[in-house]
PDB file of N, CA and C in Angstrom:
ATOM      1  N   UNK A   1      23.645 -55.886 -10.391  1.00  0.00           N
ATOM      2  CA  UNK A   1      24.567 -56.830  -9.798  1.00  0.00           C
ATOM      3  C   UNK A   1      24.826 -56.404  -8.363  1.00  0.00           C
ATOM      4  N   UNK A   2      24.856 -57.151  -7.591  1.00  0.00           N
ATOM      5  CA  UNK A   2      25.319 -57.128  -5.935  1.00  0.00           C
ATOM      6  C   UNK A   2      25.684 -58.440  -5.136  1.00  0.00           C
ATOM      7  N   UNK A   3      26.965 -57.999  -4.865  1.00  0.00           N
ATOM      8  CA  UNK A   3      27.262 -59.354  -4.135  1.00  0.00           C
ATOM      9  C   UNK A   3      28.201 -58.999  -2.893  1.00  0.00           C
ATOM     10  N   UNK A   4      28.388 -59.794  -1.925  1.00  0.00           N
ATOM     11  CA  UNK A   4      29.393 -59.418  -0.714  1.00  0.00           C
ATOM     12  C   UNK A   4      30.116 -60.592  -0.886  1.00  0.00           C
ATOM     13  N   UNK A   5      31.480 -60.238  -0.745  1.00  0.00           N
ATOM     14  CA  UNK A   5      32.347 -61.258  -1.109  1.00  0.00           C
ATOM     15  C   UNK A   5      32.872 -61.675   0.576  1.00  0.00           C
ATOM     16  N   UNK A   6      33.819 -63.074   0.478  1.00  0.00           N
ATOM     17  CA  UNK A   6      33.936 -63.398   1.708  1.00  0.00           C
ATOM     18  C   UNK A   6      34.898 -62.124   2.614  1.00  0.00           C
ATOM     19  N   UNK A   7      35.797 -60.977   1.929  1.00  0.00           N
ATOM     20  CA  UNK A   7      36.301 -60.337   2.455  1.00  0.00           C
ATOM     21  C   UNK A   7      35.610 -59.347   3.520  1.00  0.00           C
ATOM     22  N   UNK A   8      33.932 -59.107   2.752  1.00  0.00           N
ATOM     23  CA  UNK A   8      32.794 -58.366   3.870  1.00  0.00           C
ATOM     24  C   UNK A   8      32.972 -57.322   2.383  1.00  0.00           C
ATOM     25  N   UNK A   9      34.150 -57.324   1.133  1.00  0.00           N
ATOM     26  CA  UNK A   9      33.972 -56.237   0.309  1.00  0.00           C
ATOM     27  C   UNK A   9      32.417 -56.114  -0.284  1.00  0.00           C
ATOM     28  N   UNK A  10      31.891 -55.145  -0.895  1.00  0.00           N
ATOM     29  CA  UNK A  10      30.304 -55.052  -1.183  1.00  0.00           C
ATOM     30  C   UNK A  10      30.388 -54.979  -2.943  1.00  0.00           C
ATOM     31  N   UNK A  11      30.282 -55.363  -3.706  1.00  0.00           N
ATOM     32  CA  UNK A  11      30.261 -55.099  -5.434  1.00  0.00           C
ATOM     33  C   UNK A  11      28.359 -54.622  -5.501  1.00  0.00           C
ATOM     34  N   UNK A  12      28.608 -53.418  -6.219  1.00  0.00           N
ATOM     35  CA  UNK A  12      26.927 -52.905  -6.480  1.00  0.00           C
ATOM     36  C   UNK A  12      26.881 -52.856  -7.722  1.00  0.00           C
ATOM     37  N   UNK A  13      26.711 -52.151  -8.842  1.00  0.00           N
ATOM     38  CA  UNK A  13      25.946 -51.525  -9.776  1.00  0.00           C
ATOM     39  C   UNK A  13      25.537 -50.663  -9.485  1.00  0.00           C
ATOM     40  N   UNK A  14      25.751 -49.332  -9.781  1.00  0.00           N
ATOM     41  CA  UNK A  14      25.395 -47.937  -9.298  1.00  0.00           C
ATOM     42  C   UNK A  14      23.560 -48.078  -9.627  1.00  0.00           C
ATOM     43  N   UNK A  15      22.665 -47.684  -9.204  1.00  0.00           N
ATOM     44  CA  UNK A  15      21.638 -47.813  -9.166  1.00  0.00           C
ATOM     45  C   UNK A  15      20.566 -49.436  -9.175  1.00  0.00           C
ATOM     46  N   UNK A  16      21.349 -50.089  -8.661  1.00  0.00           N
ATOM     47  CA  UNK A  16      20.615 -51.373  -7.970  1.00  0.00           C
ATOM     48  C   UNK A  16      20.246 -51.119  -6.664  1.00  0.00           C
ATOM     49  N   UNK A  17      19.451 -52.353  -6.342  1.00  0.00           N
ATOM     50  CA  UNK A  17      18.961 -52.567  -4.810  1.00  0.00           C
ATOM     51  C   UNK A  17      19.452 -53.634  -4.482  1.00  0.00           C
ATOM     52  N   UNK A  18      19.656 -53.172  -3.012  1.00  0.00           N
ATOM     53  CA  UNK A  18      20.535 -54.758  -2.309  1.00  0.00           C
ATOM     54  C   UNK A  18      19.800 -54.572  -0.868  1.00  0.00           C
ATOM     55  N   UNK A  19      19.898 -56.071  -0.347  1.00  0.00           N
ATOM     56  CA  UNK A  19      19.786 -55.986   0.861  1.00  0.00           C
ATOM     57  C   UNK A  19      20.899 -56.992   1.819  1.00  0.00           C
ATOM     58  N   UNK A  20      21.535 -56.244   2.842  1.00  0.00           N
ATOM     59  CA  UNK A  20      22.450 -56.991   3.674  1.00  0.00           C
ATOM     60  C   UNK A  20      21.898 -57.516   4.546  1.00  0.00           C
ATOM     61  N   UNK A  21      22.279 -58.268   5.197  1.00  0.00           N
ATOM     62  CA  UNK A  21      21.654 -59.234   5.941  1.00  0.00           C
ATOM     63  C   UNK A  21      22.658 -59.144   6.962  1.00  0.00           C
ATOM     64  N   UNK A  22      22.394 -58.364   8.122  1.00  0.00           N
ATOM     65  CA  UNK A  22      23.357 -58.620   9.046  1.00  0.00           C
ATOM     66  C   UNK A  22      22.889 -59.355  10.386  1.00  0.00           C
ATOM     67  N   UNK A  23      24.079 -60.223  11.488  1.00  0.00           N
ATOM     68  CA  UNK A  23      23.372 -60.851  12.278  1.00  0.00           C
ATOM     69  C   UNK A  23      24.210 -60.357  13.152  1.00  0.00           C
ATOM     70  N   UNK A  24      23.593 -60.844  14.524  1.00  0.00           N
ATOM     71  CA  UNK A  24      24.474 -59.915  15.820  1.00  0.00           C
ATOM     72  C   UNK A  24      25.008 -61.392  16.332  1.00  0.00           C
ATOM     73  N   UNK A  25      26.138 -61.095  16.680  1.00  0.00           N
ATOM     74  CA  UNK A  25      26.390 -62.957  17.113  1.00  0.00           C
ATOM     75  C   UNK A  25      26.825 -62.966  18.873  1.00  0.00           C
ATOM     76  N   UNK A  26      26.398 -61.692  19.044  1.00  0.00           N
ATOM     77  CA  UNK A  26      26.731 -61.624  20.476  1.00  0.00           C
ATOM     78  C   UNK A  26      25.090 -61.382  21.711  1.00  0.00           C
ATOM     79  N   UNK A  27      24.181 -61.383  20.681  1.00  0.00           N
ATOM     80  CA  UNK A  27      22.984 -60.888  20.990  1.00  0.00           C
ATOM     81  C   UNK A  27      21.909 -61.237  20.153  1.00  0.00           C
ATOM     82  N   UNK A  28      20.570 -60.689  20.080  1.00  0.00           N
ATOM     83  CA  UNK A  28      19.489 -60.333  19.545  1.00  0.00           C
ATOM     84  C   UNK A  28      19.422 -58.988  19.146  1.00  0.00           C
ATOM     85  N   UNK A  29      19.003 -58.510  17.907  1.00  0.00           N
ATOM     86  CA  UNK A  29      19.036 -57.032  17.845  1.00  0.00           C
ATOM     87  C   UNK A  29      17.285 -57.019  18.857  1.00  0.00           C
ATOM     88  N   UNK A  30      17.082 -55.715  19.381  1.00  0.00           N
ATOM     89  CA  UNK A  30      16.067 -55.422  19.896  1.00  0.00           C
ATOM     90  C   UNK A  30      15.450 -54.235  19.116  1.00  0.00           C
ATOM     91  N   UNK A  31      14.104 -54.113  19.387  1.00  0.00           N
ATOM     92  CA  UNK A  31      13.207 -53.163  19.337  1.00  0.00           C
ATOM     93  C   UNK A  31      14.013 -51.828  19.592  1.00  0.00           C
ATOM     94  N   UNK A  32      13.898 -50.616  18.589  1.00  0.00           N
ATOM     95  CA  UNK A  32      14.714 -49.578  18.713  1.00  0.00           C
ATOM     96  C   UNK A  32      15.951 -49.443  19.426  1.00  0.00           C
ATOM     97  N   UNK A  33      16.709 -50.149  18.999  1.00  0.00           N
ATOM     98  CA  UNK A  33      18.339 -50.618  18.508  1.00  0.00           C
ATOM     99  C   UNK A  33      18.402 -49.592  17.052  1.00  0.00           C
ATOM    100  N   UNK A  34      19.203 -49.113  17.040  1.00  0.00           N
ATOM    101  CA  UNK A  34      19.928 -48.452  15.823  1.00  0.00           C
ATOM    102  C   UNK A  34      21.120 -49.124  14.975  1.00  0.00           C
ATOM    103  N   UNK A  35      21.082 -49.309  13.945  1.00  0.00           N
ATOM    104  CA  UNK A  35      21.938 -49.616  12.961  1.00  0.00           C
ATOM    105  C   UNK A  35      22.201 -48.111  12.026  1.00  0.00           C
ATOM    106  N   UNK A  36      23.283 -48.682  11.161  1.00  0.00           N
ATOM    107  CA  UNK A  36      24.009 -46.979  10.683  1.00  0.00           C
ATOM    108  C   UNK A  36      24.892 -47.658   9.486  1.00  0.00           C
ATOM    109  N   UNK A  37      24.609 -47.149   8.454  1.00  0.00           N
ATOM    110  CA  UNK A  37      25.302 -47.669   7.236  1.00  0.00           C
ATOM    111  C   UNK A  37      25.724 -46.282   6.983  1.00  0.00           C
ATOM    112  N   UNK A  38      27.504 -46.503   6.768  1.00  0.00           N
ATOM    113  CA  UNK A  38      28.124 -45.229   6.093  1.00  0.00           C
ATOM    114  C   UNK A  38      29.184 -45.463   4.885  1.00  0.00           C
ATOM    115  N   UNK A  39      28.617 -44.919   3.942  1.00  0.00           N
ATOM    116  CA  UNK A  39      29.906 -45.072   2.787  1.00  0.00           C
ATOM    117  C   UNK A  39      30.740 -43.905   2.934  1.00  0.00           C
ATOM    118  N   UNK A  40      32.388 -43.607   2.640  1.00  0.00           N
ATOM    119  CA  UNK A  40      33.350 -42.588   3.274  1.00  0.00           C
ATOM    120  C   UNK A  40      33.788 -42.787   1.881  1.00  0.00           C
ATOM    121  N   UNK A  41      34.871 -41.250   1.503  1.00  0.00           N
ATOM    122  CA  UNK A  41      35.633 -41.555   0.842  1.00  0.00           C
ATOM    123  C   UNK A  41      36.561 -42.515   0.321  1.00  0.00           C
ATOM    124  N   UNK A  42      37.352 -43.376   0.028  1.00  0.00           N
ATOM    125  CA  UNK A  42      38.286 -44.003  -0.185  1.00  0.00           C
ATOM    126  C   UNK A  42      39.671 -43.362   0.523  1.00  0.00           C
ATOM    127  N   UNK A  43      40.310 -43.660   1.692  1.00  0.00           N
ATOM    128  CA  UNK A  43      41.385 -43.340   2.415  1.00  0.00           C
ATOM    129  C   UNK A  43      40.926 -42.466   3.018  1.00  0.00           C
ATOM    130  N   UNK A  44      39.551 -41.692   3.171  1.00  0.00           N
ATOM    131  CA  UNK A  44      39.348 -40.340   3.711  1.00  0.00           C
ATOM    132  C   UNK A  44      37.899 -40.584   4.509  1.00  0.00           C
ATOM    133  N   UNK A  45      38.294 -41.001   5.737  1.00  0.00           N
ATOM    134  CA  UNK A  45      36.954 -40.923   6.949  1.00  0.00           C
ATOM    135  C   UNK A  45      36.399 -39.714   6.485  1.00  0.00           C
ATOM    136  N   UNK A  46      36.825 -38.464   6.612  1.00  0.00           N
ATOM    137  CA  UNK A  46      36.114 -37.487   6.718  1.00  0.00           C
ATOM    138  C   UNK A  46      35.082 -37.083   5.655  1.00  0.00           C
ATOM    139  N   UNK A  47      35.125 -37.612   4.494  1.00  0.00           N
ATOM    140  CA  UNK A  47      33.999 -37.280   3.644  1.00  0.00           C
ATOM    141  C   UNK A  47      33.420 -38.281   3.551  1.00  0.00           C
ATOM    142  N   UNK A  48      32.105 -38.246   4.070  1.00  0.00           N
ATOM    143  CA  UNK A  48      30.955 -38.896   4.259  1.00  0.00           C
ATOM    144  C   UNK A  48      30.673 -38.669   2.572  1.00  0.00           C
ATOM    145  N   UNK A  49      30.308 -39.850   2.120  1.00  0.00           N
ATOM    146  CA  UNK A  49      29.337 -39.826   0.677  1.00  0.00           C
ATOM    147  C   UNK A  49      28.108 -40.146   0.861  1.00  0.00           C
ATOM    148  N   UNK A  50      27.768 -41.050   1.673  1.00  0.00           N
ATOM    149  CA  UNK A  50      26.403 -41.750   1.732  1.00  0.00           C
ATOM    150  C   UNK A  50      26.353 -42.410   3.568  1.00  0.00           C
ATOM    151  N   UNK A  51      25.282 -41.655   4.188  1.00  0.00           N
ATOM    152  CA  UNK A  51      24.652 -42.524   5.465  1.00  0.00           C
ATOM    153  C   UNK A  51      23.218 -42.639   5.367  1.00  0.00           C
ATOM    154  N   UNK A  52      23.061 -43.854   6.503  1.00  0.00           N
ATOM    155  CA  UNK A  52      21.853 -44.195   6.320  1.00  0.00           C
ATOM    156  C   UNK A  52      21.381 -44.800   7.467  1.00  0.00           C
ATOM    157  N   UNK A  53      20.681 -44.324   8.510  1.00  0.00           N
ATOM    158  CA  UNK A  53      20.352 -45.133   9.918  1.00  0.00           C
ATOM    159  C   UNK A  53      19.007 -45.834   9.895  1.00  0.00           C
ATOM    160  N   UNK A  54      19.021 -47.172  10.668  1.00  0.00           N
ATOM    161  CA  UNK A  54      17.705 -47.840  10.403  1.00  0.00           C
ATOM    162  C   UNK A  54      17.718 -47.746  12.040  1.00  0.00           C
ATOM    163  N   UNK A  55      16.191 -47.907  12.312  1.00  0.00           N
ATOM    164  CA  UNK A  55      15.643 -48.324  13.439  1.00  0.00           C
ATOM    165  C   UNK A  55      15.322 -49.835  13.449  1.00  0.00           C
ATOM    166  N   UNK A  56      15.848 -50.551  14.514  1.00  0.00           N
ATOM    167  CA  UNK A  56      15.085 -52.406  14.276  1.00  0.00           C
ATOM    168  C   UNK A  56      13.558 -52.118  15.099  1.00  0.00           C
ATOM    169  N   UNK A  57      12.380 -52.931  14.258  1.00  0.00           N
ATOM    170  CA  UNK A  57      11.334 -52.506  14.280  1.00  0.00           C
ATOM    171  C   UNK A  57      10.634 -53.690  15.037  1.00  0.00           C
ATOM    172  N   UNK A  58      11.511 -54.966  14.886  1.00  0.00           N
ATOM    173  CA  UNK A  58      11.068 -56.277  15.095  1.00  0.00           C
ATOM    174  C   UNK A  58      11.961 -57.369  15.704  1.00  0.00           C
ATOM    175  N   UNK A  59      12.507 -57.599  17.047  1.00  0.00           N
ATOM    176  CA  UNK A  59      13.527 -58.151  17.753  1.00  0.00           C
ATOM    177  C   UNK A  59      13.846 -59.345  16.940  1.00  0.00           C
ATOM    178  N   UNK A  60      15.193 -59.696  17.240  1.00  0.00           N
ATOM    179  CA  UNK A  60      15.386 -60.946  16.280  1.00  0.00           C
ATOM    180  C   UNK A  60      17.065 -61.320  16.144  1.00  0.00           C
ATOM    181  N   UNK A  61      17.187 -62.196  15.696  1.00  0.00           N
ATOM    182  CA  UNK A  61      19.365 -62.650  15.284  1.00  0.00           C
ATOM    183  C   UNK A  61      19.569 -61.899  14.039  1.00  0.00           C
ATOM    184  N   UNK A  62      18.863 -61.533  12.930  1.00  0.00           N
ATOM    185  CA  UNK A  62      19.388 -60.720  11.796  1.00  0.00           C
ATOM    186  C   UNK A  62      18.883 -59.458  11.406  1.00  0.00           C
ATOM    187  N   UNK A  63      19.200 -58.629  10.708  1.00  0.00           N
ATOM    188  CA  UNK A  63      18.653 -57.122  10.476  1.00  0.00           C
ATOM    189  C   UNK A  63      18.880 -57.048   8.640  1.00  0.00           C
ATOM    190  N   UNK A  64      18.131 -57.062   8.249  1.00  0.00           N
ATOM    191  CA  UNK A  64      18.206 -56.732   6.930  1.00  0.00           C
ATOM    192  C   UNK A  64      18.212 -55.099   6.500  1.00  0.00           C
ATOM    193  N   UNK A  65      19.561 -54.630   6.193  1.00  0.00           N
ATOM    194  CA  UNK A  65      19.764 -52.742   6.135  1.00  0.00           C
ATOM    195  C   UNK A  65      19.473 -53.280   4.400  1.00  0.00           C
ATOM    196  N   UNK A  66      18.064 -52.607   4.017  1.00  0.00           N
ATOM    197  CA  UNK A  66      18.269 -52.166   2.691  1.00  0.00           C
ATOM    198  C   UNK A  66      18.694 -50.767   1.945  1.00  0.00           C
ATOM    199  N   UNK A  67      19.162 -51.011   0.918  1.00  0.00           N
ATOM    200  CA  UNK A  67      19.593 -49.963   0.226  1.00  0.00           C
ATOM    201  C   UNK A  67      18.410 -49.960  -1.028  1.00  0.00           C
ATOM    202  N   UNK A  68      18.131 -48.773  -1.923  1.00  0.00           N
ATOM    203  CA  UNK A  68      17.458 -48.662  -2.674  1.00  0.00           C
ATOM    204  C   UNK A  68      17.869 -48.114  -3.490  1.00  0.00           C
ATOM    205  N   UNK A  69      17.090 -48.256  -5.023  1.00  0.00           N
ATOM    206  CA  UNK A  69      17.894 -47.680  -6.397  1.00  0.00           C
ATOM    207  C   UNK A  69      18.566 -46.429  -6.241  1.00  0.00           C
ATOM    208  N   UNK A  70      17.831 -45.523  -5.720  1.00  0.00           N
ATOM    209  CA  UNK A  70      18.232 -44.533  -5.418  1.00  0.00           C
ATOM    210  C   UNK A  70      19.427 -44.112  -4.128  1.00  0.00           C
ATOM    211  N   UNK A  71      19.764 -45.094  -3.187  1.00  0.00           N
ATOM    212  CA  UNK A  71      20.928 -45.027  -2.179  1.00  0.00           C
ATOM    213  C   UNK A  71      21.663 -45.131  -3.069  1.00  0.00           C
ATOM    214  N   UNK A  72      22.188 -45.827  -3.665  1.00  0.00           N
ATOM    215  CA  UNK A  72      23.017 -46.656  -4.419  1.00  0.00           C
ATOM    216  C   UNK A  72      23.614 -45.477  -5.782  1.00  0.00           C
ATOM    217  N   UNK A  73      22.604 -44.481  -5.919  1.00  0.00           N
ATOM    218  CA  UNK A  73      23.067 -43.741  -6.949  1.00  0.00           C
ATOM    219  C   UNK A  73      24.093 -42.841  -6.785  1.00  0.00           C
ATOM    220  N   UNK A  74      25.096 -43.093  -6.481  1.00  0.00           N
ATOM    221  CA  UNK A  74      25.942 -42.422  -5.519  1.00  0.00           C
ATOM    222  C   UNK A  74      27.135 -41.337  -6.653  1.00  0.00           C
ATOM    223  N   UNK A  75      26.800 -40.270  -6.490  1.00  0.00           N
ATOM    224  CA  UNK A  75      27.632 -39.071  -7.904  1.00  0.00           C
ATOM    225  C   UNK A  75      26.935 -39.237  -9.043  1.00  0.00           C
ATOM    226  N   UNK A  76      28.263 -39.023 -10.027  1.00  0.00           N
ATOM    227  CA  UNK A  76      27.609 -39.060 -11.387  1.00  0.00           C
ATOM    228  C   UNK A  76      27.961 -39.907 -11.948  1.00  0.00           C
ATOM    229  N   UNK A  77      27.444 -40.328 -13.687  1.00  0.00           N
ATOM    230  CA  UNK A  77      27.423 -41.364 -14.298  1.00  0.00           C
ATOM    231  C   UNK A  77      29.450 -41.616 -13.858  1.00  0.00           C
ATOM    232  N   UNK A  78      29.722 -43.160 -13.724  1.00  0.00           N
ATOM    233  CA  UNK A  78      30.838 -43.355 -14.170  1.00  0.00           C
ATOM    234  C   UNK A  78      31.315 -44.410 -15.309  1.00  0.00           C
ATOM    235  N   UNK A  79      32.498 -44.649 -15.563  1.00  0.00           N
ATOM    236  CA  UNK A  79      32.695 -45.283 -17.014  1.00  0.00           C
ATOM    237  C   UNK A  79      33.328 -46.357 -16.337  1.00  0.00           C
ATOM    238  N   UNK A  80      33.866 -46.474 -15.097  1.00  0.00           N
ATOM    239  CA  UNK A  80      34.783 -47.781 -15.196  1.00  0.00           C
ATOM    240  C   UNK A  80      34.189 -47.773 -13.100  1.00  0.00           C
ATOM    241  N   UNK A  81      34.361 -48.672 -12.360  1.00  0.00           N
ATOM    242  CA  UNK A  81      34.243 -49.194 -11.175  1.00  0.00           C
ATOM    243  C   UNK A  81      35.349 -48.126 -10.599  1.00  0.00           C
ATOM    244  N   UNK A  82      34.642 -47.517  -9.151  1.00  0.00           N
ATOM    245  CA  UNK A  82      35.027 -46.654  -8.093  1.00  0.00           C
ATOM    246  C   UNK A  82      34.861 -47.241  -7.096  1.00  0.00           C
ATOM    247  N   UNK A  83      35.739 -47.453  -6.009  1.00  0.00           N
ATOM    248  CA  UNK A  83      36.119 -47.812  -5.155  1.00  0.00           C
ATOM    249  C   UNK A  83      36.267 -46.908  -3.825  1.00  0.00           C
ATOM    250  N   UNK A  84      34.679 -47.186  -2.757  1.00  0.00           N
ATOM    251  CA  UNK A  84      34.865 -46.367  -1.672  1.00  0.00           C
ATOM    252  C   UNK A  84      35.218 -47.584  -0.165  1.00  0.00           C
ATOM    253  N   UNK A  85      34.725 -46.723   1.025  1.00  0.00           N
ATOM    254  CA  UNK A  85      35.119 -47.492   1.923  1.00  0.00           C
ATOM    255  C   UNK A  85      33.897 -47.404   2.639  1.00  0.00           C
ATOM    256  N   UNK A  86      33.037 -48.579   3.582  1.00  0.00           N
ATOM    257  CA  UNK A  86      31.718 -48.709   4.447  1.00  0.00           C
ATOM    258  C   UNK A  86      32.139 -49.287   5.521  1.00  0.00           C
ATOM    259  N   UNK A  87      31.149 -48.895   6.422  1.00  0.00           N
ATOM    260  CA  UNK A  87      31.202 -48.965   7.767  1.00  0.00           C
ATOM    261  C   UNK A  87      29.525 -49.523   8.315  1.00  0.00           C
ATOM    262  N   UNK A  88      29.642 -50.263   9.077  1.00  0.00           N
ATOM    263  CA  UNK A  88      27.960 -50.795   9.679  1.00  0.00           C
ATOM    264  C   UNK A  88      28.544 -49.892  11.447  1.00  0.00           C
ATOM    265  N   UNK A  89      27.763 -49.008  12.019  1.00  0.00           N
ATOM    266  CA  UNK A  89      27.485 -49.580  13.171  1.00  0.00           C
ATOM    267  C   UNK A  89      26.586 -49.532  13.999  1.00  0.00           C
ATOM    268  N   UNK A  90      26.304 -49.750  15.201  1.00  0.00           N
ATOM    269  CA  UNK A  90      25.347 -50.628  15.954  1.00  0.00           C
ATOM    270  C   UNK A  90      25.449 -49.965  17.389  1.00  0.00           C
ATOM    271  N   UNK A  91      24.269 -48.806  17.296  1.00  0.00           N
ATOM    272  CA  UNK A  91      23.827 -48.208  18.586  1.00  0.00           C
ATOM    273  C   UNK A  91      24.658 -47.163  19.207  1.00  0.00           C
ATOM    274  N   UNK A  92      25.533 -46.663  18.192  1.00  0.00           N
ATOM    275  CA  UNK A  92      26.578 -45.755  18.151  1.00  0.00           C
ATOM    276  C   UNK A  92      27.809 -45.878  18.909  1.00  0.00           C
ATOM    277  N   UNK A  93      27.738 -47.496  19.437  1.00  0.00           N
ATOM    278  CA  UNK A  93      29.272 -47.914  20.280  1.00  0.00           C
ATOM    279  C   UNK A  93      29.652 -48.813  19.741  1.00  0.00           C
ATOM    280  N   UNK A  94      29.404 -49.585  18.606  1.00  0.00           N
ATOM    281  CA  UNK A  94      30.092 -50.704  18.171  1.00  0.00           C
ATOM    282  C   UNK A  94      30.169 -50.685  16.525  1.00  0.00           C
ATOM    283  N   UNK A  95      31.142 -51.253  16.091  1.00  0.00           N
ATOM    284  CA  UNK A  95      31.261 -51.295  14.529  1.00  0.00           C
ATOM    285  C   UNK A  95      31.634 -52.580  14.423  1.00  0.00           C
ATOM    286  N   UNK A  96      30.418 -53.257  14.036  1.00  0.00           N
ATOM    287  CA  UNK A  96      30.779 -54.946  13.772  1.00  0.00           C
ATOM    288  C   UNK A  96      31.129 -55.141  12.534  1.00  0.00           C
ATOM    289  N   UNK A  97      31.195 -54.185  11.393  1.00  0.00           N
ATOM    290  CA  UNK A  97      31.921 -54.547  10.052  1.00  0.00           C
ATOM    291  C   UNK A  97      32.633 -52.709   9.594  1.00  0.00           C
ATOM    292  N   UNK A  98      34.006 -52.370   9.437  1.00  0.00           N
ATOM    293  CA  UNK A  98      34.447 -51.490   9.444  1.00  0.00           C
ATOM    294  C   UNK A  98      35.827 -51.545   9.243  1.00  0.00           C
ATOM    295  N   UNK A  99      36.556 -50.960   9.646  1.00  0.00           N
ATOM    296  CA  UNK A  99      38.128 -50.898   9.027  1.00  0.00           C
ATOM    297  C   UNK A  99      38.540 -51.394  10.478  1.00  0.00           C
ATOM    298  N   UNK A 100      39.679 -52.624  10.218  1.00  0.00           N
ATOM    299  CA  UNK A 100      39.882 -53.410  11.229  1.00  0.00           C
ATOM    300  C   UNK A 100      41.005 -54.110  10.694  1.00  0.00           C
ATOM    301  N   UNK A 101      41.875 -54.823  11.567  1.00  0.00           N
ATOM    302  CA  UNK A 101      42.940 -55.660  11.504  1.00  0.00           C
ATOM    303  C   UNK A 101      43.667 -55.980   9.502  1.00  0.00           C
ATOM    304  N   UNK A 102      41.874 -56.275   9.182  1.00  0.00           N
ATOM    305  CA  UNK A 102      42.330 -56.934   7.778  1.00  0.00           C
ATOM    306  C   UNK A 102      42.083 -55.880   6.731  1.00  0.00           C
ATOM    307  N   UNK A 103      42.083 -54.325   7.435  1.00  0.00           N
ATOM    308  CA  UNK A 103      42.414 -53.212   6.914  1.00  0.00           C
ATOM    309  C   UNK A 103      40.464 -52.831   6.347  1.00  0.00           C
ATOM    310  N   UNK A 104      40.316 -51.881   5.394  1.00  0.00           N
ATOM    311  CA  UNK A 104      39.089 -51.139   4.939  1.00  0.00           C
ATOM    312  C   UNK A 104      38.162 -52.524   4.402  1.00  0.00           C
ATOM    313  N   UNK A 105      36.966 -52.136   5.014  1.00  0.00           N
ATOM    314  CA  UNK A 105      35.428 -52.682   3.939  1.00  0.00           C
ATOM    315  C   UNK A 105      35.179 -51.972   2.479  1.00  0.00           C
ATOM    316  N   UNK A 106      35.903 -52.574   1.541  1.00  0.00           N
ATOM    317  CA  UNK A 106      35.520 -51.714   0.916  1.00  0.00           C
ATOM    318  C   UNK A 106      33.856 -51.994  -0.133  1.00  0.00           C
ATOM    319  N   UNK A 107      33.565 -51.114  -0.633  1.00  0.00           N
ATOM    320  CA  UNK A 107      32.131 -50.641  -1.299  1.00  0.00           C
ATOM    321  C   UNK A 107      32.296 -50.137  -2.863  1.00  0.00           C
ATOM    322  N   UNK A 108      32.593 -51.630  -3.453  1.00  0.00           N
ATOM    323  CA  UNK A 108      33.120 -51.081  -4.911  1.00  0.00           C
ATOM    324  C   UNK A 108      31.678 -50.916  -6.057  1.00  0.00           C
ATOM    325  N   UNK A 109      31.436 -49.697  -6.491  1.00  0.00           N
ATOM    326  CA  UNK A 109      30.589 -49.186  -7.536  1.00  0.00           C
ATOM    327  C   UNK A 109      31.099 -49.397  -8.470  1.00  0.00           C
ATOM    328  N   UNK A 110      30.099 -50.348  -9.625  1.00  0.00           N
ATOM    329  CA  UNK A 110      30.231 -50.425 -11.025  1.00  0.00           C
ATOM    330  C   UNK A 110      29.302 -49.538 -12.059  1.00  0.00           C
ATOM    331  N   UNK A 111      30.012 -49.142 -13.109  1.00  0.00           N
ATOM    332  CA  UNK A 111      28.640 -47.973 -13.786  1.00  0.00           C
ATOM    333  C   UNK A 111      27.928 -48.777 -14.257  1.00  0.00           C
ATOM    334  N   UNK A 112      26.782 -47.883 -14.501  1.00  0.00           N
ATOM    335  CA  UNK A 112      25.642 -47.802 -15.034  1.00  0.00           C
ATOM    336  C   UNK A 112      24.993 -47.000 -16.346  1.00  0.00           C
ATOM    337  N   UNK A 113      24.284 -47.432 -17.299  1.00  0.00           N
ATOM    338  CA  UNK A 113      23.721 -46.817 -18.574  1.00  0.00           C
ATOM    339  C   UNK A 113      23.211 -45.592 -18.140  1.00  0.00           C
ATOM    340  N   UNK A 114      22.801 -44.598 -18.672  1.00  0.00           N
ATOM    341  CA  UNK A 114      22.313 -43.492 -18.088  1.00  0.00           C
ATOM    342  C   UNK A 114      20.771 -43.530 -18.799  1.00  0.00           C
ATOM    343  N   UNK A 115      19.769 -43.154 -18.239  1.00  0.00           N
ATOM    344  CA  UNK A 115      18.568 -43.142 -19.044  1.00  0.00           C
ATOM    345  C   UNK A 115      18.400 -42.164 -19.980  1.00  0.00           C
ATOM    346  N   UNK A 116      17.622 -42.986 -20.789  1.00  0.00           N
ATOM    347  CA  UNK A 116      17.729 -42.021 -22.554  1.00  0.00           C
ATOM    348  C   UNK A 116      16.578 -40.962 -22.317  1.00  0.00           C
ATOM    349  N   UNK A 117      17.114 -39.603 -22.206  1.00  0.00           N
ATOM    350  CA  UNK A 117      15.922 -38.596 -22.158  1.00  0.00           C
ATOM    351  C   UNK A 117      15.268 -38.674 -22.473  1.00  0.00           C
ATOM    352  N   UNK A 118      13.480 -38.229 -22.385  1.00  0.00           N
ATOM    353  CA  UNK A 118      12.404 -38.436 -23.062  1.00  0.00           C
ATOM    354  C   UNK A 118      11.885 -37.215 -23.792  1.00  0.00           C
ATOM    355  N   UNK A 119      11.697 -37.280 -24.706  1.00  0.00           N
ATOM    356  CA  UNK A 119      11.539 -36.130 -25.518  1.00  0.00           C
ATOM    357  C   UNK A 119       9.860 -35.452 -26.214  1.00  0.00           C
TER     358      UNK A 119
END
């Protein structure tokens, strides 16, 4: 499951793949432009849980930052939905989706089955 709700909040499934689709509405992203996906603690900038920097490879109005089964696997198994906080930004001076006026992005994880050992 993955969906972005109109708040910019993110709903995953701990080990799914998603891809965001972000657009620059002030520009074109260009050819080696940097994008930066960071998941943080919940109330706590300082603990980084998960980053992830893309290079844009191909000029254009949108950037698709994927995540993969494995981004997404974020700790250990959980039993009920955890709730962190994400940040996008863009060339290391701008944060076009981040904690702002209408308060945290948040990045809510739902669990997942754990795979049945193989024996």
């Amino acid at each position: 499951m993955f969906k972005i709700n109109a708040d910019k909040s993110i709903e995953i499934t701990r080990g799914d793949r998603a891809t965001i689709k972000l657009t620059n509405k002030n520009d074109t992203f260009k050819v080696g432009d940097v994008i930066k996906f960071s998941i943080v603690e919940k109330k706590n900038y300082n603990n980084l849980i998960f980053q992830k920097q893309y290079e844009v490879s191909e000029a254009g109005e949108t950037f698709d930052i994927t995540l993969t089964s494995q981004d997404t696997t974020i700790g250990d198994i959980i039993s009920d939905k955890k709730e962190y906080w994400y940040e996008i930004e863009y060339n290391g001076n701008q944060t076009p989706i981040g904690f702002d006026d209408n308060k945290a992005k948040k990045f809510i994880l739902y669990p997942e089955a754990p795979n049945k050992e193989e024996e």
